[in-house]
PDB file of N, CA and C in Angstrom:
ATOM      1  N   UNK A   1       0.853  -1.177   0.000  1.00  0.00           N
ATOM      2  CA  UNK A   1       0.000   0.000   0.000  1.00  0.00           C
ATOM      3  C   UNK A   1       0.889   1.226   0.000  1.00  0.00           C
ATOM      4  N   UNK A   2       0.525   2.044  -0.868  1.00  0.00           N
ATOM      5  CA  UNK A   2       0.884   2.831  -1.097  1.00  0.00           C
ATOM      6  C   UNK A   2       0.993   4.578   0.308  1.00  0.00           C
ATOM      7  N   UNK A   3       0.132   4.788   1.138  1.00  0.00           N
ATOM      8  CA  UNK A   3       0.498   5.408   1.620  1.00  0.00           C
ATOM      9  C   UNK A   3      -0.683   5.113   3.011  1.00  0.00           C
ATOM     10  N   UNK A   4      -0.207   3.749   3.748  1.00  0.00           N
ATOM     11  CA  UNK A   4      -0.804   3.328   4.589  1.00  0.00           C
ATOM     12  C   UNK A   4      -1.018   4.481   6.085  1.00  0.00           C
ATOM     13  N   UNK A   5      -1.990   3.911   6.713  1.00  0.00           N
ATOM     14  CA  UNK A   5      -3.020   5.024   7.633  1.00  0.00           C
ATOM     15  C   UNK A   5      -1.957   4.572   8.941  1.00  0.00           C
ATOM     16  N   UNK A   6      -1.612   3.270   9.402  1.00  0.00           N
ATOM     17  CA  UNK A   6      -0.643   3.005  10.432  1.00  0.00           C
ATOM     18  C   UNK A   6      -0.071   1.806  10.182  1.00  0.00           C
ATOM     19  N   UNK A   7       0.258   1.456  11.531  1.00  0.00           N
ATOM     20  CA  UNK A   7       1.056   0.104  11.112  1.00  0.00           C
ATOM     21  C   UNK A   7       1.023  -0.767  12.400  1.00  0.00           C
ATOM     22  N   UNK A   8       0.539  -1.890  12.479  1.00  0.00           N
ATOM     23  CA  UNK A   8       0.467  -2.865  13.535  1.00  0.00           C
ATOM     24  C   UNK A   8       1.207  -3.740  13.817  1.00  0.00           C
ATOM     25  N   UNK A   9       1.652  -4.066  15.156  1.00  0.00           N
ATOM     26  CA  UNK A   9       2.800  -5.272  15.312  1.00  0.00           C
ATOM     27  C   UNK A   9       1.776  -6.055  16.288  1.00  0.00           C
ATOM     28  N   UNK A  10       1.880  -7.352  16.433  1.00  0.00           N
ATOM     29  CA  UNK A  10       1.411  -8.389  17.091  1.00  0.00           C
ATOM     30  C   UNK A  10       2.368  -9.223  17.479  1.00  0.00           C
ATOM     31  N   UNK A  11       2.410  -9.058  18.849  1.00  0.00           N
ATOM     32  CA  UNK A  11       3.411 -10.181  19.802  1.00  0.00           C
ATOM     33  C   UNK A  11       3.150 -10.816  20.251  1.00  0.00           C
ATOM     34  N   UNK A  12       3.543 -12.459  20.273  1.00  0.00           N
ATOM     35  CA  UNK A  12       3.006 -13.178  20.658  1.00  0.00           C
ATOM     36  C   UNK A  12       4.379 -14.328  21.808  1.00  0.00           C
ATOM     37  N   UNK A  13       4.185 -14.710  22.848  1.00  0.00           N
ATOM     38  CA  UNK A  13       5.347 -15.000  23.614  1.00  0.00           C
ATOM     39  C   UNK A  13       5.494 -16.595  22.837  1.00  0.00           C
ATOM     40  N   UNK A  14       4.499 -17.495  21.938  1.00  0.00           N
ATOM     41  CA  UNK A  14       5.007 -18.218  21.833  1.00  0.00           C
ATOM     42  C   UNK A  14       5.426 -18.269  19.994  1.00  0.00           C
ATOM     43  N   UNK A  15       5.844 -17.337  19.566  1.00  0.00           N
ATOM     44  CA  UNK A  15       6.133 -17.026  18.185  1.00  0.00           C
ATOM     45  C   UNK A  15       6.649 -15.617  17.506  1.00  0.00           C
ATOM     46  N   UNK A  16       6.908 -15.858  16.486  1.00  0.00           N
ATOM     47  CA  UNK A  16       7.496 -14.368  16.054  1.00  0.00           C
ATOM     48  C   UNK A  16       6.262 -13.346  16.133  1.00  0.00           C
ATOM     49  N   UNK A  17       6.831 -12.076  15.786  1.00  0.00           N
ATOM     50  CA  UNK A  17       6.124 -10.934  16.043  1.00  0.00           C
ATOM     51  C   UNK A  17       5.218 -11.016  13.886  1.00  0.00           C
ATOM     52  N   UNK A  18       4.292 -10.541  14.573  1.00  0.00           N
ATOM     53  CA  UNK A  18       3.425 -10.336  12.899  1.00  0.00           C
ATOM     54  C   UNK A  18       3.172  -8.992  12.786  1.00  0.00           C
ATOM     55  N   UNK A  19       3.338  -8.164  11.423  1.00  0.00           N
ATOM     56  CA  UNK A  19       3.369  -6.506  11.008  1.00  0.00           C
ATOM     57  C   UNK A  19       2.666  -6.668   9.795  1.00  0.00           C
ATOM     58  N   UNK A  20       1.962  -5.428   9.952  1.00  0.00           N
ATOM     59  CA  UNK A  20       0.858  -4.991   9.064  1.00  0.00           C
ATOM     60  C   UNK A  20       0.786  -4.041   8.832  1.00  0.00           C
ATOM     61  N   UNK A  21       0.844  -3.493   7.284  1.00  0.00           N
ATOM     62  CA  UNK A  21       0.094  -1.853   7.389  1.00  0.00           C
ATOM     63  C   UNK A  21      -1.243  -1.608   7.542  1.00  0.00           C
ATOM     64  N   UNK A  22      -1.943  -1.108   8.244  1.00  0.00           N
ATOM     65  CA  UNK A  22      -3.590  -1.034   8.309  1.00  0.00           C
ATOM     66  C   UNK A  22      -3.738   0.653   7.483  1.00  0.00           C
ATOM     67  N   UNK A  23      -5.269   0.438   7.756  1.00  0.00           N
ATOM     68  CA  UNK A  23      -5.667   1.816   7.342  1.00  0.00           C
ATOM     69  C   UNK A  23      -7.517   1.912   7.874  1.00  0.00           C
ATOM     70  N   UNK A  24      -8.042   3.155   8.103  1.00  0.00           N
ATOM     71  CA  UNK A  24      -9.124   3.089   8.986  1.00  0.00           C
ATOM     72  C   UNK A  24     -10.233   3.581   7.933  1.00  0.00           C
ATOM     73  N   UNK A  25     -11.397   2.204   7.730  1.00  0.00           N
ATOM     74  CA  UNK A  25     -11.984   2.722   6.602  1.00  0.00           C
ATOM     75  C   UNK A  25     -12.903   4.350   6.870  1.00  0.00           C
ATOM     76  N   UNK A  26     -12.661   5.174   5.920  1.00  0.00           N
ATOM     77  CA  UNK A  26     -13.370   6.551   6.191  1.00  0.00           C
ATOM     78  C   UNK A  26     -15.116   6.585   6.532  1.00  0.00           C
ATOM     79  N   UNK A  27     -15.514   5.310   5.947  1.00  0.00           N
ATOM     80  CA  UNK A  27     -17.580   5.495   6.403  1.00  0.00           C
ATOM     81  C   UNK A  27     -17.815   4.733   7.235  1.00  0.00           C
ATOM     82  N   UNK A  28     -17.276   3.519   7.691  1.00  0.00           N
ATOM     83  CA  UNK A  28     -17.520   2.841   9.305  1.00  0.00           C
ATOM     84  C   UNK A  28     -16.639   2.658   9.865  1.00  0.00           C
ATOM     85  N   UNK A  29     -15.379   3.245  10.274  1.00  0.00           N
ATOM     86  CA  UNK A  29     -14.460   3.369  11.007  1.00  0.00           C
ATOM     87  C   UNK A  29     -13.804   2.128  11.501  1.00  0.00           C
ATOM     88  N   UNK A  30     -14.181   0.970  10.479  1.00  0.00           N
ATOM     89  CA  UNK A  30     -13.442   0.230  10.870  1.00  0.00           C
ATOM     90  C   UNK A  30     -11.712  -0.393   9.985  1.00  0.00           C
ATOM     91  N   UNK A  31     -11.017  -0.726  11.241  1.00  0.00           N
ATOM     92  CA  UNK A  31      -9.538  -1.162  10.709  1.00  0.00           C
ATOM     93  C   UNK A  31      -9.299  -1.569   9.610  1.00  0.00           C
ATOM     94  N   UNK A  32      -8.616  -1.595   8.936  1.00  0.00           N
ATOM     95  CA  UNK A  32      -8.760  -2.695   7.933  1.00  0.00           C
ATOM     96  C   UNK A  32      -7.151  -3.337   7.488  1.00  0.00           C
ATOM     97  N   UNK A  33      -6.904  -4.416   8.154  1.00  0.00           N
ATOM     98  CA  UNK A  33      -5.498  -5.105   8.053  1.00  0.00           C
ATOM     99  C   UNK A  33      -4.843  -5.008   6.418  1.00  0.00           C
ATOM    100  N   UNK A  34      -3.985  -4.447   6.084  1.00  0.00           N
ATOM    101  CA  UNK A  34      -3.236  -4.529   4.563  1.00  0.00           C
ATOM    102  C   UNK A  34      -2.266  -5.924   4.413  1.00  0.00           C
ATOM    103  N   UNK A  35      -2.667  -6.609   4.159  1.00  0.00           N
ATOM    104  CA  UNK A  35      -2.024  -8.218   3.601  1.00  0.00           C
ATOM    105  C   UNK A  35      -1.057  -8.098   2.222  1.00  0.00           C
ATOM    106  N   UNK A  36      -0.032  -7.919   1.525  1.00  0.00           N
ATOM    107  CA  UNK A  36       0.613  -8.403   0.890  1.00  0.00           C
ATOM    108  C   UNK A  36      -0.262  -8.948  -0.527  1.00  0.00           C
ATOM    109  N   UNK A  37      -0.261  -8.503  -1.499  1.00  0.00           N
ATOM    110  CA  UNK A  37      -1.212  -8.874  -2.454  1.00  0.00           C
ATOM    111  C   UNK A  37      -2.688  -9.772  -2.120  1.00  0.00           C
ATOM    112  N   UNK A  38      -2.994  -8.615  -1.911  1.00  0.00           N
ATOM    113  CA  UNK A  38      -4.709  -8.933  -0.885  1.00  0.00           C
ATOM    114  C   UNK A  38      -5.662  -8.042  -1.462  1.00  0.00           C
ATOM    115  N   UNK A  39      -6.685  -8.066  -1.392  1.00  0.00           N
ATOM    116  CA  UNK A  39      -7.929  -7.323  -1.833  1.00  0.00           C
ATOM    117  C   UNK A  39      -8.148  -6.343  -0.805  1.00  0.00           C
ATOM    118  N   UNK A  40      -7.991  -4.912  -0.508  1.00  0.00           N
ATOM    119  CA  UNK A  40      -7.523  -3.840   0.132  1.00  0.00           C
ATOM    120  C   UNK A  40      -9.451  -3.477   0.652  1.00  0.00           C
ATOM    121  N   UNK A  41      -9.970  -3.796  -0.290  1.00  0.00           N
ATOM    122  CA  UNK A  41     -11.532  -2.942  -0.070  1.00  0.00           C
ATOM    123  C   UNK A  41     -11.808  -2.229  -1.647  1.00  0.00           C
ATOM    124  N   UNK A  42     -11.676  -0.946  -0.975  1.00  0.00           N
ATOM    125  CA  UNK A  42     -11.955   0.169  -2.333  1.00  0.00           C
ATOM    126  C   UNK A  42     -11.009   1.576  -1.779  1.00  0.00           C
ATOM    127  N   UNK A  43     -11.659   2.452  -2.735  1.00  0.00           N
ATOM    128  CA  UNK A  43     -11.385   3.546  -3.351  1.00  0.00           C
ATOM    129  C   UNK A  43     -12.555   4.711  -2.934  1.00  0.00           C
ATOM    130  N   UNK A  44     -12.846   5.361  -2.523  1.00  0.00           N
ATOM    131  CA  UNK A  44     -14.241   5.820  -2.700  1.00  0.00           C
ATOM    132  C   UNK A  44     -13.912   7.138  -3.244  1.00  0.00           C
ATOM    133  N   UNK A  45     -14.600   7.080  -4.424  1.00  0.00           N
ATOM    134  CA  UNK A  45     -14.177   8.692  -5.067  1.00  0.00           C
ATOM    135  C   UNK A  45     -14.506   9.709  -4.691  1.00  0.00           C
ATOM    136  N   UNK A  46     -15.794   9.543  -4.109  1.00  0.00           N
ATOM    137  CA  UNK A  46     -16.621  11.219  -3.517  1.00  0.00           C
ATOM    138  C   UNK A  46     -15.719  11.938  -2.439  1.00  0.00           C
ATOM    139  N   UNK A  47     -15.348  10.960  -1.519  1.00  0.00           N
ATOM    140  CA  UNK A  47     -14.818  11.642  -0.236  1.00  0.00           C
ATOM    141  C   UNK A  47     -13.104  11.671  -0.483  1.00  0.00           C
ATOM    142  N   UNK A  48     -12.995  10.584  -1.686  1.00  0.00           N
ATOM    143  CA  UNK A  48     -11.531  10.493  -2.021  1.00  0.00           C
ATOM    144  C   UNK A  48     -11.018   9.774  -0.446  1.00  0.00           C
ATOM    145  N   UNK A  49     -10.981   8.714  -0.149  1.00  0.00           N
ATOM    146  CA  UNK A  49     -10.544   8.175   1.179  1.00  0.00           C
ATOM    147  C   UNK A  49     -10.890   6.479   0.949  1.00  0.00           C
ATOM    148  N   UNK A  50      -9.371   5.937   1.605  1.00  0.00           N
ATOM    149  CA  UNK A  50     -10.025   4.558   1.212  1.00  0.00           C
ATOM    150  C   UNK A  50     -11.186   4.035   2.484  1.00  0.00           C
ATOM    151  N   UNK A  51     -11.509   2.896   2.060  1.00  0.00           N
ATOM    152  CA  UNK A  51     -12.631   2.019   2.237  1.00  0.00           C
ATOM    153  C   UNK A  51     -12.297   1.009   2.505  1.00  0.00           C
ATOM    154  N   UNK A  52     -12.981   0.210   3.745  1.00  0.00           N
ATOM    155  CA  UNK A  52     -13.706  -1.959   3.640  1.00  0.00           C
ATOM    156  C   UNK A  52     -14.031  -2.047   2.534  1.00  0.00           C
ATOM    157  N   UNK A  53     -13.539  -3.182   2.580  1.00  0.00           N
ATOM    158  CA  UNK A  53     -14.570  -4.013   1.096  1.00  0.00           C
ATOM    159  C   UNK A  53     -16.422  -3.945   1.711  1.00  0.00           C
ATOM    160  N   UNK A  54     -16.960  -4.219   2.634  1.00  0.00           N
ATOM    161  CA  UNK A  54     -17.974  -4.289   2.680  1.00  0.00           C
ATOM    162  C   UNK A  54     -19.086  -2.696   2.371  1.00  0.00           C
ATOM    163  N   UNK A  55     -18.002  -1.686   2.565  1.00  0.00           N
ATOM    164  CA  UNK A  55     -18.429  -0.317   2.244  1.00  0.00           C
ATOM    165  C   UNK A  55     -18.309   0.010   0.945  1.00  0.00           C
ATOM    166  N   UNK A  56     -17.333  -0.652   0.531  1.00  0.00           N
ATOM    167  CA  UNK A  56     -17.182  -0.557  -0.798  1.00  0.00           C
ATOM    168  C   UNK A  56     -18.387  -1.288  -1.621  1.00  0.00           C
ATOM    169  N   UNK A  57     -18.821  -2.847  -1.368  1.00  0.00           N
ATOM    170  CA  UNK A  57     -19.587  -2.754  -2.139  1.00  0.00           C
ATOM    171  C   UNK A  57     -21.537  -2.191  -2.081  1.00  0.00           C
ATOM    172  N   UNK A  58     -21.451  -1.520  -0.949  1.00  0.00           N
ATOM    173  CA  UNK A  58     -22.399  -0.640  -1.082  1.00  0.00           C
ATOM    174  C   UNK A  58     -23.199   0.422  -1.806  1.00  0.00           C
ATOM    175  N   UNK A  59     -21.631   0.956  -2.583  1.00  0.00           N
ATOM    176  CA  UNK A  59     -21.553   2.112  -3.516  1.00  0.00           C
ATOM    177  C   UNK A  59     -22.007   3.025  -3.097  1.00  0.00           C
ATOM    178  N   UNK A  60     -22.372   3.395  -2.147  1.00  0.00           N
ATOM    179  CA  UNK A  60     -22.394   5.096  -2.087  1.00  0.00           C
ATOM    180  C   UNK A  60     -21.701   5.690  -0.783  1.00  0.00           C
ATOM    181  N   UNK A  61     -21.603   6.795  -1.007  1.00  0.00           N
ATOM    182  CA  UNK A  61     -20.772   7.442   0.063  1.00  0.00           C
ATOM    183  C   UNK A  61     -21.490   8.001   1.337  1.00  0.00           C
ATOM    184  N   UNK A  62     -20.869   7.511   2.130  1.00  0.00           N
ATOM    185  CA  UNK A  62     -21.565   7.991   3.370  1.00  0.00           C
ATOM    186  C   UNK A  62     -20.831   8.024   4.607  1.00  0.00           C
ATOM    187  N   UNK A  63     -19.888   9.351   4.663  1.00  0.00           N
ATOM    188  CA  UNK A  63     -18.295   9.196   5.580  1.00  0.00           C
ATOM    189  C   UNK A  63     -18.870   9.291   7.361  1.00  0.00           C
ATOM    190  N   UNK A  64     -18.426   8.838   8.115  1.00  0.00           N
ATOM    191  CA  UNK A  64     -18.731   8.498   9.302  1.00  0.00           C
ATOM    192  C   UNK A  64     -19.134   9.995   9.912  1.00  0.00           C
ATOM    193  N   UNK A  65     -18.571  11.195   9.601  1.00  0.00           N
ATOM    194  CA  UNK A  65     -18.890  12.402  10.060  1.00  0.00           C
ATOM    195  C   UNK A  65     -20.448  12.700   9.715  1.00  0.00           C
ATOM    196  N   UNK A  66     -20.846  12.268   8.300  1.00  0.00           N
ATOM    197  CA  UNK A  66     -21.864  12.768   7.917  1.00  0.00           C
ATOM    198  C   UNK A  66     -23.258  11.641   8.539  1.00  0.00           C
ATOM    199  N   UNK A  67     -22.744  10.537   9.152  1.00  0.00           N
ATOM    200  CA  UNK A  67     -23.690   9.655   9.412  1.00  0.00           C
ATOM    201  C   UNK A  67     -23.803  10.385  11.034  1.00  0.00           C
ATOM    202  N   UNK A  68     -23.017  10.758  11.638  1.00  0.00           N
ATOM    203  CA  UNK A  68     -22.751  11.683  12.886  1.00  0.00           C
ATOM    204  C   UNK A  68     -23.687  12.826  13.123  1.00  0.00           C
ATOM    205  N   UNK A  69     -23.344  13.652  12.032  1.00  0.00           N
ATOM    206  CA  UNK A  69     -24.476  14.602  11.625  1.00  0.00           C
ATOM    207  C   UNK A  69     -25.951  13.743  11.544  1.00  0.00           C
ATOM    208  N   UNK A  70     -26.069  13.396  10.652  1.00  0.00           N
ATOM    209  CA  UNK A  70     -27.774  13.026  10.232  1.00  0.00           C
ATOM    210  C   UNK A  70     -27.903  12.349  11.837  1.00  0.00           C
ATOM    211  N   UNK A  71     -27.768  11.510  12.385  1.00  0.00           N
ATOM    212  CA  UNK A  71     -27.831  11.313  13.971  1.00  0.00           C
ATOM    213  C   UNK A  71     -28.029  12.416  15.126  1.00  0.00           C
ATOM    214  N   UNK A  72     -27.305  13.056  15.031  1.00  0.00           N
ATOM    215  CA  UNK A  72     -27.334  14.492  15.764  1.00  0.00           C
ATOM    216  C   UNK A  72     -28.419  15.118  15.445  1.00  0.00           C
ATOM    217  N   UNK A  73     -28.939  15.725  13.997  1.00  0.00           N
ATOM    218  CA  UNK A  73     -29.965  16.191  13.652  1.00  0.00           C
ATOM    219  C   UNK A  73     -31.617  15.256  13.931  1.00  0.00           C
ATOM    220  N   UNK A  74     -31.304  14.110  14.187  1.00  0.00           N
ATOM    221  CA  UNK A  74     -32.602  13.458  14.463  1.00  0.00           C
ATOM    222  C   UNK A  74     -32.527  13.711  15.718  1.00  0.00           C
ATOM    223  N   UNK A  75     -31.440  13.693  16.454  1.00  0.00           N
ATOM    224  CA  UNK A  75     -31.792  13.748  18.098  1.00  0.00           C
ATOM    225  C   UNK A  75     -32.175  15.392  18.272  1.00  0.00           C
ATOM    226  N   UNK A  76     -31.876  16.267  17.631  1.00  0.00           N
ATOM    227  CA  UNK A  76     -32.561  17.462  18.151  1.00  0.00           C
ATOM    228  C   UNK A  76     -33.955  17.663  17.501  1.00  0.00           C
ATOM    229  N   UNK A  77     -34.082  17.022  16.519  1.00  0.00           N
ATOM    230  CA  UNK A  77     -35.458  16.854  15.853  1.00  0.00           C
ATOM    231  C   UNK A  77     -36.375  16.276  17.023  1.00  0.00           C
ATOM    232  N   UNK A  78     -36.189  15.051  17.809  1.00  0.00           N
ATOM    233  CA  UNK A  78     -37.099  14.427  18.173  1.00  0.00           C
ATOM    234  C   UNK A  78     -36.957  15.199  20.108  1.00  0.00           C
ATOM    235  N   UNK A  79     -35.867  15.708  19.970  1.00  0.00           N
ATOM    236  CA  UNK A  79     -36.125  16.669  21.330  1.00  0.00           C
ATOM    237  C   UNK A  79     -36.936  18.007  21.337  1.00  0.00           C
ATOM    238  N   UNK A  80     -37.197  18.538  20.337  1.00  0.00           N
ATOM    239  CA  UNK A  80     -37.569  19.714  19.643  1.00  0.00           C
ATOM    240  C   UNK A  80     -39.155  19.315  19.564  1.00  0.00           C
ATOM    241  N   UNK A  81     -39.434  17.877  19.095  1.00  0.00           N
ATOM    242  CA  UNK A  81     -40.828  17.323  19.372  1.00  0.00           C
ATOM    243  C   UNK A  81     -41.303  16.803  20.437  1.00  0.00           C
ATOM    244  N   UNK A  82     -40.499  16.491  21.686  1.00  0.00           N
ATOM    245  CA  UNK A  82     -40.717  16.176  23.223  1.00  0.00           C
ATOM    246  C   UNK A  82     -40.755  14.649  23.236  1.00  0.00           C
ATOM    247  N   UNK A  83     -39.995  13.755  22.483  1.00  0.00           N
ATOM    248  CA  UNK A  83     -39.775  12.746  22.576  1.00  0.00           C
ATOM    249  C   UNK A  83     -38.392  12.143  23.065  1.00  0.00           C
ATOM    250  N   UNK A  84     -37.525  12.870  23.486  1.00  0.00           N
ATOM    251  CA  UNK A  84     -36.603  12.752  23.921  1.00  0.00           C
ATOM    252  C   UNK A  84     -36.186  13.108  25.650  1.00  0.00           C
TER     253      UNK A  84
END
């Protein structure tokens, strides 16, 4: 990978140590281990930020900030209506 997000070491007392470049997908914030000629996820063009494969094959963009927002805005919506 070309310009990986971090990098993980795993120690283990009964074996060698295992290293990874990871990277944190941009719409569900989750890890995503970089393997050595491996299937990475995606690309996502809108936000320009990589991706899980499982976000990826969703196809549309929807970056964790903006799912943050629309959340936030329902909770003052439904406090604003006395349901909260």
């Amino acid at each position: 990978m070309r310009r990986a997000g971090g990098y993980a070491i795993w120690t283990s007392p009964d074996g060698p140590a295992k290293e990874a470049d990871t990277f944190t997908c941009s719409h569900c914030q989750r890890l995503v281990f970089v393997q050595p000629k491996q299937d990475l996820g995606g690309f996502c063009r809108v936000c320009m930020k990589h991706i899980c494969g499982p976000c990826a094959d969703l196809g549309r963009c929807l970056t964790w900030e903006k799912q943050m927002e629309i959340a936030e805005a329902r909770y003052r919506l439904r406090k604003a209506a006395g349901l909260e």
